[in-house]
N, C-alpha and C. Protein backbone atom coordinates (compact mmCIF):
# COMPACT_ATOMS: atom_id res chain seq x y z
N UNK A 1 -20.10 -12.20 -9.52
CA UNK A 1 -18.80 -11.82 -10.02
C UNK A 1 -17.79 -11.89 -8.88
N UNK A 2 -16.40 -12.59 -9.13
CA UNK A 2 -15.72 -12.40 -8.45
C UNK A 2 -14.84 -10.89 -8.02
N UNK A 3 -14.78 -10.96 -6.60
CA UNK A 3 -13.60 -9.61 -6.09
C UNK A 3 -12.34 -10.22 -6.05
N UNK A 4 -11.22 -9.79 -6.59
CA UNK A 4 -9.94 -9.91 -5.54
C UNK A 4 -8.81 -8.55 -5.71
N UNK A 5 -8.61 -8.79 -4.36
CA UNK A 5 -7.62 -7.53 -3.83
C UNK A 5 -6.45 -8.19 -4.05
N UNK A 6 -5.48 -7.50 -4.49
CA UNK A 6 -3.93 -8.18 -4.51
C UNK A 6 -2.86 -6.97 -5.00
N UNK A 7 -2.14 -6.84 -5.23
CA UNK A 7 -0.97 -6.30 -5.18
C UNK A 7 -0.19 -6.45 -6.10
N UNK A 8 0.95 -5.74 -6.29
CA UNK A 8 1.46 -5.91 -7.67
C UNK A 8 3.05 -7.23 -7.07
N UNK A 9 3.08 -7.89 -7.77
CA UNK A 9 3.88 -8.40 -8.15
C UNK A 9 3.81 -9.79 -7.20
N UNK A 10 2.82 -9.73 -6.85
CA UNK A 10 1.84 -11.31 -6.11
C UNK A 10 1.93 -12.35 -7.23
N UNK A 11 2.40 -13.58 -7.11
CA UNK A 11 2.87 -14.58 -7.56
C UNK A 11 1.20 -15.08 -7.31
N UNK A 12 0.30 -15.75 -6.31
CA UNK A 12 -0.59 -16.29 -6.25
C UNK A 12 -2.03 -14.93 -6.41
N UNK A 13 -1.35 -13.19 -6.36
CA UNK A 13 -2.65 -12.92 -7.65
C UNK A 13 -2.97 -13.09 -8.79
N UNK A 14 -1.30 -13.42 -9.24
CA UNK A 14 -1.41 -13.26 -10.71
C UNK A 14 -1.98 -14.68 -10.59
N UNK A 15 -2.05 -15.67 -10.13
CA UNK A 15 -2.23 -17.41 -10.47
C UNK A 15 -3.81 -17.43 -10.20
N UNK A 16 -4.24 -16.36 -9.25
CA UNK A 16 -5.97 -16.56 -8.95
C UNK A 16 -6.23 -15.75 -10.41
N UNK A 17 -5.81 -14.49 -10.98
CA UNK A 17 -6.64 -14.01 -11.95
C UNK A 17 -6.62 -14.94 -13.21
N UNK A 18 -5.34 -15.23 -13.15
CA UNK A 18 -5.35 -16.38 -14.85
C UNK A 18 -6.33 -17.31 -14.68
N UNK A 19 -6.44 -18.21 -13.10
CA UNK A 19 -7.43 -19.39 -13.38
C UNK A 19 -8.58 -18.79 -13.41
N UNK A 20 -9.10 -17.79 -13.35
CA UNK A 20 -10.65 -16.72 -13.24
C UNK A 20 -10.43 -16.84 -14.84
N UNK A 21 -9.40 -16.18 -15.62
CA UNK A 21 -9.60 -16.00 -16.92
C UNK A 21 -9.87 -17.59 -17.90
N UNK A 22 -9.01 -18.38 -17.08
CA UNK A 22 -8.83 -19.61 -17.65
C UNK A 22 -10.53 -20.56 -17.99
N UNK A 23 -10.94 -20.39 -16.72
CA UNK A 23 -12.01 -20.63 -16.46
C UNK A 23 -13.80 -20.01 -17.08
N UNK A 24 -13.13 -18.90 -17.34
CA UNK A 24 -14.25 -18.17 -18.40
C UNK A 24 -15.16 -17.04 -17.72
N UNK A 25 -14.38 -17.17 -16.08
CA UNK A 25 -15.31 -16.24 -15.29
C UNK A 25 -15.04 -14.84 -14.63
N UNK A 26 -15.83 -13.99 -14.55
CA UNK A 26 -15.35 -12.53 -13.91
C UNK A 26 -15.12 -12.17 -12.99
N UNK A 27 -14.46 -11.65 -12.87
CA UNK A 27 -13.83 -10.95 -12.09
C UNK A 27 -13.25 -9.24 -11.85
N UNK A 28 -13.29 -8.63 -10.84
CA UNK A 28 -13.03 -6.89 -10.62
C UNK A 28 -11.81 -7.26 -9.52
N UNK A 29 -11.25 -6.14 -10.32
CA UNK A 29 -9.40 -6.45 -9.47
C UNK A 29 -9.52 -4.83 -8.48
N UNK A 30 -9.34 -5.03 -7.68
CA UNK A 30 -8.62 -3.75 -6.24
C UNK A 30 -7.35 -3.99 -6.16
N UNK A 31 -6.53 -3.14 -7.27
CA UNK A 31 -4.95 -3.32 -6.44
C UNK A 31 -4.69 -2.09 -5.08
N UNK A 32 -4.35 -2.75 -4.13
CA UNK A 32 -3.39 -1.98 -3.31
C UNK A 32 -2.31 -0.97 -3.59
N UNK A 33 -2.39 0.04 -2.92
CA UNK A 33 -1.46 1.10 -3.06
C UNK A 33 -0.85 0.69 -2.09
N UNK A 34 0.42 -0.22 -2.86
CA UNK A 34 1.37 -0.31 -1.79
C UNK A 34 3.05 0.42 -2.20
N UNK A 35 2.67 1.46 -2.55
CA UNK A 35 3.66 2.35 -2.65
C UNK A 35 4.21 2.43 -4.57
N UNK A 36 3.73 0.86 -5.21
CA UNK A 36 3.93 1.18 -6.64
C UNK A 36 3.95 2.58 -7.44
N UNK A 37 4.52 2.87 -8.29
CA UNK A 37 4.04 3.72 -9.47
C UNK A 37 2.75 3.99 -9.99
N UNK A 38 1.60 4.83 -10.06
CA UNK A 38 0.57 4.67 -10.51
C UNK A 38 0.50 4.98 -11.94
N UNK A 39 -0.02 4.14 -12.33
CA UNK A 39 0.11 4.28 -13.70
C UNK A 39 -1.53 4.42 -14.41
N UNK A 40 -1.46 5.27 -15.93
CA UNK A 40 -2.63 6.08 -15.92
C UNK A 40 -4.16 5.41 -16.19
N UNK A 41 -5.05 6.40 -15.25
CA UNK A 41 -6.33 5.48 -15.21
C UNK A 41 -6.04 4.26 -13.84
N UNK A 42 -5.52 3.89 -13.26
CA UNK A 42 -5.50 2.72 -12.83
C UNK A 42 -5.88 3.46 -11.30
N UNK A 43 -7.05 2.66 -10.72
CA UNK A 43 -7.54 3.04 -9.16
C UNK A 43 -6.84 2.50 -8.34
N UNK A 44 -6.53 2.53 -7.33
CA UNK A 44 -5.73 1.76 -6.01
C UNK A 44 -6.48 2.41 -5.12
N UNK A 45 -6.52 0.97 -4.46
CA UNK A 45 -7.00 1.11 -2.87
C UNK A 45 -5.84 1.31 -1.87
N UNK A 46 -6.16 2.22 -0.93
CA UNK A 46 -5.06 2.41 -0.12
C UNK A 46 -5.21 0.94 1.23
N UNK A 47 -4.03 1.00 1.57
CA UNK A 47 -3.84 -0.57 2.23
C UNK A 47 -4.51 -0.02 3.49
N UNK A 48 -4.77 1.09 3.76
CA UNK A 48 -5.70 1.32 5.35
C UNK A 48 -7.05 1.52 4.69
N UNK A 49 -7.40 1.41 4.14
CA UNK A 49 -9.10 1.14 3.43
C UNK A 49 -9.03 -0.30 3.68
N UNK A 50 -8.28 -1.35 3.13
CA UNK A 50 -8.23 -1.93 2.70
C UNK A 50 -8.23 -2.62 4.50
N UNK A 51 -7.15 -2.29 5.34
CA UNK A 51 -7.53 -3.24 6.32
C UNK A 51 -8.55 -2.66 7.63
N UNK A 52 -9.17 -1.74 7.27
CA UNK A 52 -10.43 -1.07 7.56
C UNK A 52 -11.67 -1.71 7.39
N UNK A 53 -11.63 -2.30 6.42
CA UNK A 53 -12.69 -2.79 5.80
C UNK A 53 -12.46 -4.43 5.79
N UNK A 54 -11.74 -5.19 6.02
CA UNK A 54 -11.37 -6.44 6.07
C UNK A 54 -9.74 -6.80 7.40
N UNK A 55 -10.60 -6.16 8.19
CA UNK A 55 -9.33 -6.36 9.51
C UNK A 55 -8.66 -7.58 9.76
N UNK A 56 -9.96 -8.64 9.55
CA UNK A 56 -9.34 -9.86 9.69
C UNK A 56 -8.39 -10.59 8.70
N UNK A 57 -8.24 -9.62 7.96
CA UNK A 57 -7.69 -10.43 6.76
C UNK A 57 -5.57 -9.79 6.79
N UNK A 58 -5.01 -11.44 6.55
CA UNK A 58 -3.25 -11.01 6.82
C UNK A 58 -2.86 -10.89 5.39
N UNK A 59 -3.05 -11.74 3.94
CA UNK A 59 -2.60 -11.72 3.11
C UNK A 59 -3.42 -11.35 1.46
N UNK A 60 -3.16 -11.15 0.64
CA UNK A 60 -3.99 -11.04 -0.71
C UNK A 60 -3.15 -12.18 -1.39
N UNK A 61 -3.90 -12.99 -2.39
CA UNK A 61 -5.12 -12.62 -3.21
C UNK A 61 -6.41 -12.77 -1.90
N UNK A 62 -6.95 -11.88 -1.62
CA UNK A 62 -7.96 -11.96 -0.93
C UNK A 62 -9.33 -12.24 -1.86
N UNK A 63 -9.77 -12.87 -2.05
CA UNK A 63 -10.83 -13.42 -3.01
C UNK A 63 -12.47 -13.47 -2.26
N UNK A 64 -13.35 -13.08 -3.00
CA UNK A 64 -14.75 -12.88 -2.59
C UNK A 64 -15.82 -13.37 -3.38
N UNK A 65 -16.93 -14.00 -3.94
CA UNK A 65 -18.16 -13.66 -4.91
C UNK A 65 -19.32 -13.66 -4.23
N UNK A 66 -19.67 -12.64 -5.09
CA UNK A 66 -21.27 -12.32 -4.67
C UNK A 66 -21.16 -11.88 -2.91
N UNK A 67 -19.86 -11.29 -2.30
CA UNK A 67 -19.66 -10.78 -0.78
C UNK A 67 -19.56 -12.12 -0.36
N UNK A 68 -19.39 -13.46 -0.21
CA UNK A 68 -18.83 -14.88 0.38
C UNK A 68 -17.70 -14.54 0.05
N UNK A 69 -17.07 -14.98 1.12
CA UNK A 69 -15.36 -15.17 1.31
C UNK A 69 -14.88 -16.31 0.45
N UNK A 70 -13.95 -16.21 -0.31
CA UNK A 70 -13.75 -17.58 -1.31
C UNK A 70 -12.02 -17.75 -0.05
N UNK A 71 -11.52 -16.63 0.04
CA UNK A 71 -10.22 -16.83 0.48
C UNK A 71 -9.25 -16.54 -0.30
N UNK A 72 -8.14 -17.45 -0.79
CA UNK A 72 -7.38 -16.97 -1.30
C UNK A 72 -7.01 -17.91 -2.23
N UNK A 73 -5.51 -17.93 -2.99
CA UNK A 73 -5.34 -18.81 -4.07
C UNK A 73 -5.67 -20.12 -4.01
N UNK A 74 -4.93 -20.79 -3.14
CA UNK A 74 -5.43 -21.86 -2.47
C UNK A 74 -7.18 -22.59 -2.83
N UNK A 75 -8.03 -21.10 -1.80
CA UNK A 75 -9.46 -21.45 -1.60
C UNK A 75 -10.30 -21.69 -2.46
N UNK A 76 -9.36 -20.96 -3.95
CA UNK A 76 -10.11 -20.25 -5.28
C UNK A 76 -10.07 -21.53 -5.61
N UNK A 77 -8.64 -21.79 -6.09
CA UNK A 77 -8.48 -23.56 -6.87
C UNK A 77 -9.48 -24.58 -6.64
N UNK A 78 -9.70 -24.55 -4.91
CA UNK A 78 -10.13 -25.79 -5.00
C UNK A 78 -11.92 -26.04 -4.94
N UNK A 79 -12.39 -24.74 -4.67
CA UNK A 79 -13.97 -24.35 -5.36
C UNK A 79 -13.98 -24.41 -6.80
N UNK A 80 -13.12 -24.39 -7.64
CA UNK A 80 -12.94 -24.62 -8.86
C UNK A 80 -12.87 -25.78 -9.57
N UNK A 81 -12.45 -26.56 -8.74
CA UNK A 81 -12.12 -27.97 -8.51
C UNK A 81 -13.27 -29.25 -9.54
């Protein structure tokens, strides 16, 4: 199953989750608490978990399966390919 971390109002999360949906495959979303509104039921990761746990990483959609690094919108597309 795919991971991706992203954020609200990410132009290339929203473009990695549609081609995940498009595609027929799963995926578990981590949005960032990056100061949004929380709205009810919805978990957020705080962005120091977040670069705690993935230091090396500068931007989201940060994309993963099965713990392999896929990367990001870009990386997703073209494993899709």
């Amino acid at each position: 199953m795919y991971t991706i971390w992203s954020k609200p109002g990410c132009i290339f999360c929203d473009r990695a989750k549609a081609l995940l949906i498009e595609k027929g495959l799963s995926y578990v979303e981590h949005m960032l608490d990056v100061g949004q509104p929380k709205q009810d039921g919805q978990a957020l990761t705080s962005l120091s978990e977040f670069k705690n746990k993935n230091p090396t990483v500068k931007s989201v959609p940060y994309i993963t399966l099965g713990g392999t690094v896929i990367g990001g919108f870009t990386e997703l597309a073209k494993s899709l390919a």
